[in-house]
C-alpha atoms as a PDB file:
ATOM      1  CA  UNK A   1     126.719 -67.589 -64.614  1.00  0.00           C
ATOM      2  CA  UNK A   2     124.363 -69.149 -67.360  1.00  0.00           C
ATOM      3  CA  UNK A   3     122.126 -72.210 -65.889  1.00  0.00           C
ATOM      4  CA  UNK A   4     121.019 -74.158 -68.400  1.00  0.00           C
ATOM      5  CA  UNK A   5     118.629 -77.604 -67.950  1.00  0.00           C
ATOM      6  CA  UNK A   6     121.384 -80.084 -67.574  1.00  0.00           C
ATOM      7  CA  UNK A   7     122.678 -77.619 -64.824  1.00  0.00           C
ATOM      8  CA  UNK A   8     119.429 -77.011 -62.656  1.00  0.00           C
ATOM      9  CA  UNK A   9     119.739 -78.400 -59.567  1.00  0.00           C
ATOM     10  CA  UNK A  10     116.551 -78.100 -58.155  1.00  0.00           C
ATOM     11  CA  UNK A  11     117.514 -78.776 -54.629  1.00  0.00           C
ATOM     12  CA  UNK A  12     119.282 -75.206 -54.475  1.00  0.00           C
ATOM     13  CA  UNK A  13     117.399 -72.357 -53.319  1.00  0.00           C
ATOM     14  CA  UNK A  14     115.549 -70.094 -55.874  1.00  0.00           C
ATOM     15  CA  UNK A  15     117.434 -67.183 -54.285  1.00  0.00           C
ATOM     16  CA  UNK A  16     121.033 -68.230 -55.192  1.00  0.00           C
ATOM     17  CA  UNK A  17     119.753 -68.911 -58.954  1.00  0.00           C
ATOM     18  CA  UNK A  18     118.679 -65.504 -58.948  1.00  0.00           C
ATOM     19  CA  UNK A  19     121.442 -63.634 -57.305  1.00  0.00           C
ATOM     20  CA  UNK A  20     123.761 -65.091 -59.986  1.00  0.00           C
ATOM     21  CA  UNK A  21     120.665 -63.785 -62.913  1.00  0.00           C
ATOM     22  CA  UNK A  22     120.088 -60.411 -61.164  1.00  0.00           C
ATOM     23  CA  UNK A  23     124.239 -59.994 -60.385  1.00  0.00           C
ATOM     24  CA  UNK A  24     124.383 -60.380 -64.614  1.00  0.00           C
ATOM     25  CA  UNK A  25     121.284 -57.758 -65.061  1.00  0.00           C
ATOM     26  CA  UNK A  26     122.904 -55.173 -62.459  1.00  0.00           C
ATOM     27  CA  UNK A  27     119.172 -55.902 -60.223  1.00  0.00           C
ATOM     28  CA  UNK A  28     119.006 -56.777 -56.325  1.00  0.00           C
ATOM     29  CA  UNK A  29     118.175 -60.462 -55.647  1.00  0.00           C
ATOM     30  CA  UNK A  30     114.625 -58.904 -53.802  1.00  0.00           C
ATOM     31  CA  UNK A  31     113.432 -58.910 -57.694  1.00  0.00           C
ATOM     32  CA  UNK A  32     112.982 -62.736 -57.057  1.00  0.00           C
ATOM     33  CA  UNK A  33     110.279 -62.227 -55.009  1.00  0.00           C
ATOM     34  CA  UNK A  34     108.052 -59.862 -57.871  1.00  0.00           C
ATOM     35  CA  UNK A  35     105.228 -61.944 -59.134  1.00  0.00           C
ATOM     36  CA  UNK A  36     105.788 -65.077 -61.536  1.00  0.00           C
ATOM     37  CA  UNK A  37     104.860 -65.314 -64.800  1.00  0.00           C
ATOM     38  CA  UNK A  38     101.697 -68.380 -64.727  1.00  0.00           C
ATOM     39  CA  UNK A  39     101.332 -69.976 -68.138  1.00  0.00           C
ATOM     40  CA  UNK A  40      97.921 -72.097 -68.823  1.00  0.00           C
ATOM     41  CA  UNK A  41      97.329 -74.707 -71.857  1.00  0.00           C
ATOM     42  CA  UNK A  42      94.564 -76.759 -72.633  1.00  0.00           C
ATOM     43  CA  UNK A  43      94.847 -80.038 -75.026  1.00  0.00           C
ATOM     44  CA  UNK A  44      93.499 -79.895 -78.475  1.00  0.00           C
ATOM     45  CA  UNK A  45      92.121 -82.396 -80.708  1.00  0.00           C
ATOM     46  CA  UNK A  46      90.968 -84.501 -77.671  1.00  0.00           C
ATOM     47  CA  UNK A  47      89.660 -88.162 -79.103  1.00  0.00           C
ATOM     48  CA  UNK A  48      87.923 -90.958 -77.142  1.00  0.00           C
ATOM     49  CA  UNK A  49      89.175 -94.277 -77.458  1.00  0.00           C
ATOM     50  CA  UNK A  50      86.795 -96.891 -78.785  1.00  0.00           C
ATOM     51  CA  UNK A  51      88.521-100.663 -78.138  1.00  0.00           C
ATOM     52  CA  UNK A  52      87.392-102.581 -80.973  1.00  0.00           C
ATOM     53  CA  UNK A  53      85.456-105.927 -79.858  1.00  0.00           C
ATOM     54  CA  UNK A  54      85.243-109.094 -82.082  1.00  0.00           C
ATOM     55  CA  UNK A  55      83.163-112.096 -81.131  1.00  0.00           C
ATOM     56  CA  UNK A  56      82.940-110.801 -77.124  1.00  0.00           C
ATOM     57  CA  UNK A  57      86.564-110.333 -76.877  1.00  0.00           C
ATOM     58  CA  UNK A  58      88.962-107.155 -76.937  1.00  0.00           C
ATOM     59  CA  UNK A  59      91.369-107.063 -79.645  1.00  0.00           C
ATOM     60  CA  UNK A  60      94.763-107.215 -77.859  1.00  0.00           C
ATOM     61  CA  UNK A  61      97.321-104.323 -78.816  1.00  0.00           C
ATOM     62  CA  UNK A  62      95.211-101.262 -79.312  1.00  0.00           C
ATOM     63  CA  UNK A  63      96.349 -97.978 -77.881  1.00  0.00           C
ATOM     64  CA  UNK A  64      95.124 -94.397 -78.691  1.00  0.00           C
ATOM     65  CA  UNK A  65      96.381 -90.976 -78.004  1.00  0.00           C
ATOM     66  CA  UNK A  66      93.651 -89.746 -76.010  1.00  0.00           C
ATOM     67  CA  UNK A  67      94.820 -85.747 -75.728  1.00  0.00           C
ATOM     68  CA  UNK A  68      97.889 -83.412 -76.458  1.00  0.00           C
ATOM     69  CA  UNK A  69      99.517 -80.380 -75.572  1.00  0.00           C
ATOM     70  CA  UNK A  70     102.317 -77.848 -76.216  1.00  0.00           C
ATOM     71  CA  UNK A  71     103.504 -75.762 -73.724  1.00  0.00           C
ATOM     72  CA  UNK A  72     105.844 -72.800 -74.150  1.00  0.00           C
ATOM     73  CA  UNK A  73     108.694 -72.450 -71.060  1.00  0.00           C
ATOM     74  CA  UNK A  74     111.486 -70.575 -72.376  1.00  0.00           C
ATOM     75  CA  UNK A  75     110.398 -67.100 -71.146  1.00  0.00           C
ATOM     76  CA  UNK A  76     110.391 -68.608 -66.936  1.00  0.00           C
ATOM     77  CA  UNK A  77     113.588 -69.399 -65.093  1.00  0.00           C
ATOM     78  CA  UNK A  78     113.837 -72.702 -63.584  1.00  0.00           C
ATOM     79  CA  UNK A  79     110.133 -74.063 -64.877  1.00  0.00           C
ATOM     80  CA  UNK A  80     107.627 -76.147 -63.219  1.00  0.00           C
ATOM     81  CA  UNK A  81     104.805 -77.522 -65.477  1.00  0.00           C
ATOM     82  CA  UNK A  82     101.562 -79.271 -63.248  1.00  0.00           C
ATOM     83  CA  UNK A  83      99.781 -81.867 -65.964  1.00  0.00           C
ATOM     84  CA  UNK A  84      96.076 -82.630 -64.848  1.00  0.00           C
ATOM     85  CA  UNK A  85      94.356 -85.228 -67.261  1.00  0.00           C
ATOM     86  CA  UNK A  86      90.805 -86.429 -66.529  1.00  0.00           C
ATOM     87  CA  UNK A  87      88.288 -88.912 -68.707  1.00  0.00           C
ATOM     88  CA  UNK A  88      85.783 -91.328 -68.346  1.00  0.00           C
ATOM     89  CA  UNK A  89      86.266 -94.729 -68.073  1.00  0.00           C
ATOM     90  CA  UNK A  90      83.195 -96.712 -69.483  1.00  0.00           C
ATOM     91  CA  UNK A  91      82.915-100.759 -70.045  1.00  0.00           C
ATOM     92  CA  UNK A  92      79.666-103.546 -69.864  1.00  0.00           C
ATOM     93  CA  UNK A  93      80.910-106.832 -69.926  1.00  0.00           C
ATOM     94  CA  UNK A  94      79.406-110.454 -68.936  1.00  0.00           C
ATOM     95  CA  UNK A  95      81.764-113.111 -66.730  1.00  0.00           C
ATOM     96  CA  UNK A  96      83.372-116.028 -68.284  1.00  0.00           C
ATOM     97  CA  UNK A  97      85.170-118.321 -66.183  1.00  0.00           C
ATOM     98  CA  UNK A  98      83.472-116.314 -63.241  1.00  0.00           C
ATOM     99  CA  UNK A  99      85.511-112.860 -63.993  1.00  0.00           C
ATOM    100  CA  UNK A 100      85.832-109.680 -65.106  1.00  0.00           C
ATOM    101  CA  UNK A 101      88.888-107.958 -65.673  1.00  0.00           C
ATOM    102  CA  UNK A 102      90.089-104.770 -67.499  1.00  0.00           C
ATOM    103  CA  UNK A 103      93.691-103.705 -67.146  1.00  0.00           C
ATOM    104  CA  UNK A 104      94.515-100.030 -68.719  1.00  0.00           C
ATOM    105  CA  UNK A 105      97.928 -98.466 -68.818  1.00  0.00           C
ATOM    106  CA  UNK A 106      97.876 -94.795 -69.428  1.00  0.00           C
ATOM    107  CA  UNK A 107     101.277 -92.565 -70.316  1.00  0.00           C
ATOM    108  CA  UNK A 108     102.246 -88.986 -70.508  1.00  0.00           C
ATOM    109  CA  UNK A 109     104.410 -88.934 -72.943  1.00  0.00           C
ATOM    110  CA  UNK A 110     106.795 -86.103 -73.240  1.00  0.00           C
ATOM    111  CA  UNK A 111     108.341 -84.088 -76.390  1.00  0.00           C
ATOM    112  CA  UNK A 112     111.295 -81.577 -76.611  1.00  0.00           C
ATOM    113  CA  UNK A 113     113.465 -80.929 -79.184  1.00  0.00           C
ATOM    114  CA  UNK A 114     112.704 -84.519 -81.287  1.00  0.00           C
ATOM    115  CA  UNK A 115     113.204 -86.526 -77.963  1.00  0.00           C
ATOM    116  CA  UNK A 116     110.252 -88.454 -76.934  1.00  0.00           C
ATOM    117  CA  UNK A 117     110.105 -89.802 -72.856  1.00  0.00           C
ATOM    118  CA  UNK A 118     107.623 -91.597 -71.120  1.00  0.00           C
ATOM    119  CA  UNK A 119     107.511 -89.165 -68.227  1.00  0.00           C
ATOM    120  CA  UNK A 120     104.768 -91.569 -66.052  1.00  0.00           C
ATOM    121  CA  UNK A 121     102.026 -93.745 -65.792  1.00  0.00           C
ATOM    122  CA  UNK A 122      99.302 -95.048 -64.388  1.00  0.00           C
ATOM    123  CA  UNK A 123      97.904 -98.774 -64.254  1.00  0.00           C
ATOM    124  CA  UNK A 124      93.400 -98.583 -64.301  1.00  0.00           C
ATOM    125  CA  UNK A 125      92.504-102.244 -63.244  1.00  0.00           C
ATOM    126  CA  UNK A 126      88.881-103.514 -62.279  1.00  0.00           C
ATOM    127  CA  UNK A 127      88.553-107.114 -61.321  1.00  0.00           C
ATOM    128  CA  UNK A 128      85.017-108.435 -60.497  1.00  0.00           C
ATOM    129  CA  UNK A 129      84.685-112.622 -59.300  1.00  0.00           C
ATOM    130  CA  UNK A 130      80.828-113.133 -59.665  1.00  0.00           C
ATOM    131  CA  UNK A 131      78.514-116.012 -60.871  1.00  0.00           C
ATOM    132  CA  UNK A 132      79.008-116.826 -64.779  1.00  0.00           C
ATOM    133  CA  UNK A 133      76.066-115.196 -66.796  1.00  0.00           C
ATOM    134  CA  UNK A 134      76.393-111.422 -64.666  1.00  0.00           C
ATOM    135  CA  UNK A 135      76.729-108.516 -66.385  1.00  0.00           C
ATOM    136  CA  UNK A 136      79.170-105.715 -65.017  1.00  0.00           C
ATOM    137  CA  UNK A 137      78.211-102.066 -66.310  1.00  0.00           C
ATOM    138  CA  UNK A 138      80.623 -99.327 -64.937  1.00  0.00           C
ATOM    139  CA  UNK A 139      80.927 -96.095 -65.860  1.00  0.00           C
ATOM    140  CA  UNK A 140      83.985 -93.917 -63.522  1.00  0.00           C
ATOM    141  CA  UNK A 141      86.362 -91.034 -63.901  1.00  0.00           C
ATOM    142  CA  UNK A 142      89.710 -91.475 -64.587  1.00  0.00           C
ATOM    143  CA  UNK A 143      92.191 -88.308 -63.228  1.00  0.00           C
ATOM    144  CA  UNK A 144      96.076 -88.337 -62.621  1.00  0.00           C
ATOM    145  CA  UNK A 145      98.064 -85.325 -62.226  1.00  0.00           C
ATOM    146  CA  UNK A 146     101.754 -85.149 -62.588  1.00  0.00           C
ATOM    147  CA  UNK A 147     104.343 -82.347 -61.195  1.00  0.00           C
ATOM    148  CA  UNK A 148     107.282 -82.031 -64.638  1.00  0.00           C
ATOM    149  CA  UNK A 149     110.931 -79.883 -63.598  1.00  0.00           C
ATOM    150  CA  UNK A 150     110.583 -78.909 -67.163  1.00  0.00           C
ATOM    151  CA  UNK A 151     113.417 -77.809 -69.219  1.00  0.00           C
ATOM    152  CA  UNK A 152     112.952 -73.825 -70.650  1.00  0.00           C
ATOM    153  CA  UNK A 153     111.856 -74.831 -73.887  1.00  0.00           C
ATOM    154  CA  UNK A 154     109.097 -75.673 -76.054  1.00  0.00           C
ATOM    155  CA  UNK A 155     107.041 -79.139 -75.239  1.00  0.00           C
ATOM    156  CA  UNK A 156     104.456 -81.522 -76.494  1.00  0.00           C
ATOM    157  CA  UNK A 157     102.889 -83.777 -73.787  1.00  0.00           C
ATOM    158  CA  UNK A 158     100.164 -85.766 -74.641  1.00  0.00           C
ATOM    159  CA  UNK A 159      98.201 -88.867 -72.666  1.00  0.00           C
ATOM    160  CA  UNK A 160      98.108 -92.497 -74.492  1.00  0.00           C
ATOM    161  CA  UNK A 161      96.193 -95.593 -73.445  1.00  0.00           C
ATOM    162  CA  UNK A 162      97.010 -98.623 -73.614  1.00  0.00           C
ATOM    163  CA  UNK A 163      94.587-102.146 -73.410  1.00  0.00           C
ATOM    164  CA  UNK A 164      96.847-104.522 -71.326  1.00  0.00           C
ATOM    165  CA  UNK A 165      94.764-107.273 -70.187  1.00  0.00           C
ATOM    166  CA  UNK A 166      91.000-108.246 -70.045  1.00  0.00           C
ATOM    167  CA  UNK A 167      88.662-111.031 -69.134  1.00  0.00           C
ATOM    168  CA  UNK A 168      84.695-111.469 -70.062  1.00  0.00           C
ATOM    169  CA  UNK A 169      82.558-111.212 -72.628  1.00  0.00           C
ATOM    170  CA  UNK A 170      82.457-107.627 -73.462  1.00  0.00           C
ATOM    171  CA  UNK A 171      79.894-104.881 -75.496  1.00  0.00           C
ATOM    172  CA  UNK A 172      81.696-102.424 -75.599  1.00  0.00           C
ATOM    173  CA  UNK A 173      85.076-100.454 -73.859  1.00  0.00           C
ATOM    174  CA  UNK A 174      85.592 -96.667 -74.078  1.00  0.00           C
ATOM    175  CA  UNK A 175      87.475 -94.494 -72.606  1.00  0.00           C
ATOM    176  CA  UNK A 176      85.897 -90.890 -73.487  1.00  0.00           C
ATOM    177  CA  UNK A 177      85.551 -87.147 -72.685  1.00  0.00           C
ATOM    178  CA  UNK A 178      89.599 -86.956 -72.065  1.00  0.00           C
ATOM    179  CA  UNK A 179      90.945 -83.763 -71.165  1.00  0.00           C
ATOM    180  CA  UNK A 180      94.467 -82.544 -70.992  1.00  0.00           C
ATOM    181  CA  UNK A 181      95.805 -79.206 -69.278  1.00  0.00           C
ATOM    182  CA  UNK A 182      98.839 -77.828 -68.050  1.00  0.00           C
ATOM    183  CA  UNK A 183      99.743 -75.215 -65.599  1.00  0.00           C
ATOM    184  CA  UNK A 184     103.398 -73.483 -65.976  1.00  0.00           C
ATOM    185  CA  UNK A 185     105.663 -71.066 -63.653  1.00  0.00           C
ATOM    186  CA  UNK A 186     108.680 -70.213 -62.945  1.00  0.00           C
ATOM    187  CA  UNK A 187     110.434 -70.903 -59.620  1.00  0.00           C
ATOM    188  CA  UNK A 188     112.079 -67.079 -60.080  1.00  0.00           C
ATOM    189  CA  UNK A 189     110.808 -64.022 -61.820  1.00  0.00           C
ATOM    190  CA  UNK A 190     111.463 -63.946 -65.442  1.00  0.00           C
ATOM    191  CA  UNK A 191     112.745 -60.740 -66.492  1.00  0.00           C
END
């Protein structure tokens, strides 16, 4: 019996994937239980988004792939892939009209075979009500993780950002250092 991505159904029991796999191979389903293949990849080409500014205000529509990936599943059976992404989230900005606001939307966006999918994201919003004429200087980490029931094949995932929304007069808006890694195994022994 051949399982292919369309066909996983994760809800059935690693065991009964492999006793159909092992059944083909002439092996004992007890050779699901041998250790698990563990793949690790770390992004490359990682690049900080600078928001451009003009007169005090952010320039609406920017977005910037932050950091990418490629990880290689066909060799595991029935693949999980754990994304972690982590940054730095940077702005100084003074109020107008007695706010602050920055609104961020951040995506993992998913490649296989030519199809790209928005797999999830993640809304960053800061909103600070204070007396016109204050300044607001943060400087935080940003870090999401994300659990993908990968197909067995060959994928890019890479983080975007997105500027959605923002209030104040602002110096400057970053979001820097980004980092993108994924973890990869099997739910049964590749053989």
């Amino acid at each position: 019996m051949d399982f292919r991505c369309n066909e996983y159904d994760y809800n059935v029991d690693c065991t009964e994937k492999c006793k159909y796999k092992d059944k083909d191979k002439g092996k004992d389903k007890d050779s699901c239980f041998k250790s698990k293949k563990v793949l690790l990849e770390c992004g490359f080409n990682p690049q900080c988004a600078i928001f451009e500014i003009d007169d005090d205000h952010v320039e609406q529509h920017q977005y910037f792939d932050l950091d990418k990936l490629v990880i290689d599943t066909t060799g595991l059976c029935r693949p999980l892939v754990k994304i972690e992404f982590s940054s730095l989230i940077s702005f100084e900005a003074e109020c107008r009209n007695s706010e602050v606001e920055v609104e961020l939307l951040f995506e993992l966006i998913r490649i296989c075979k030519g199809e790209k999918e928005c797999v999830q994201s993640w809304c960053y919003k800061k909103e600070f009500e204070t007396q016109n004429g204050i300044e607001v200087e943060i400087s935080e980490p940003f870090t999401v993780t994300f659990c993908d029931r990968a197909c067995p094949e060959c994928c890019e995932y890479k983080m975007i950002v997105k500027g959605i929304d923002f209030d104040g007069d602002f110096e400057y808006l970053n979001v820097v250092k980004p980092n993108l890694s994924a973890i990869a195994q099997g739910l049964c022994s590749d053989y």
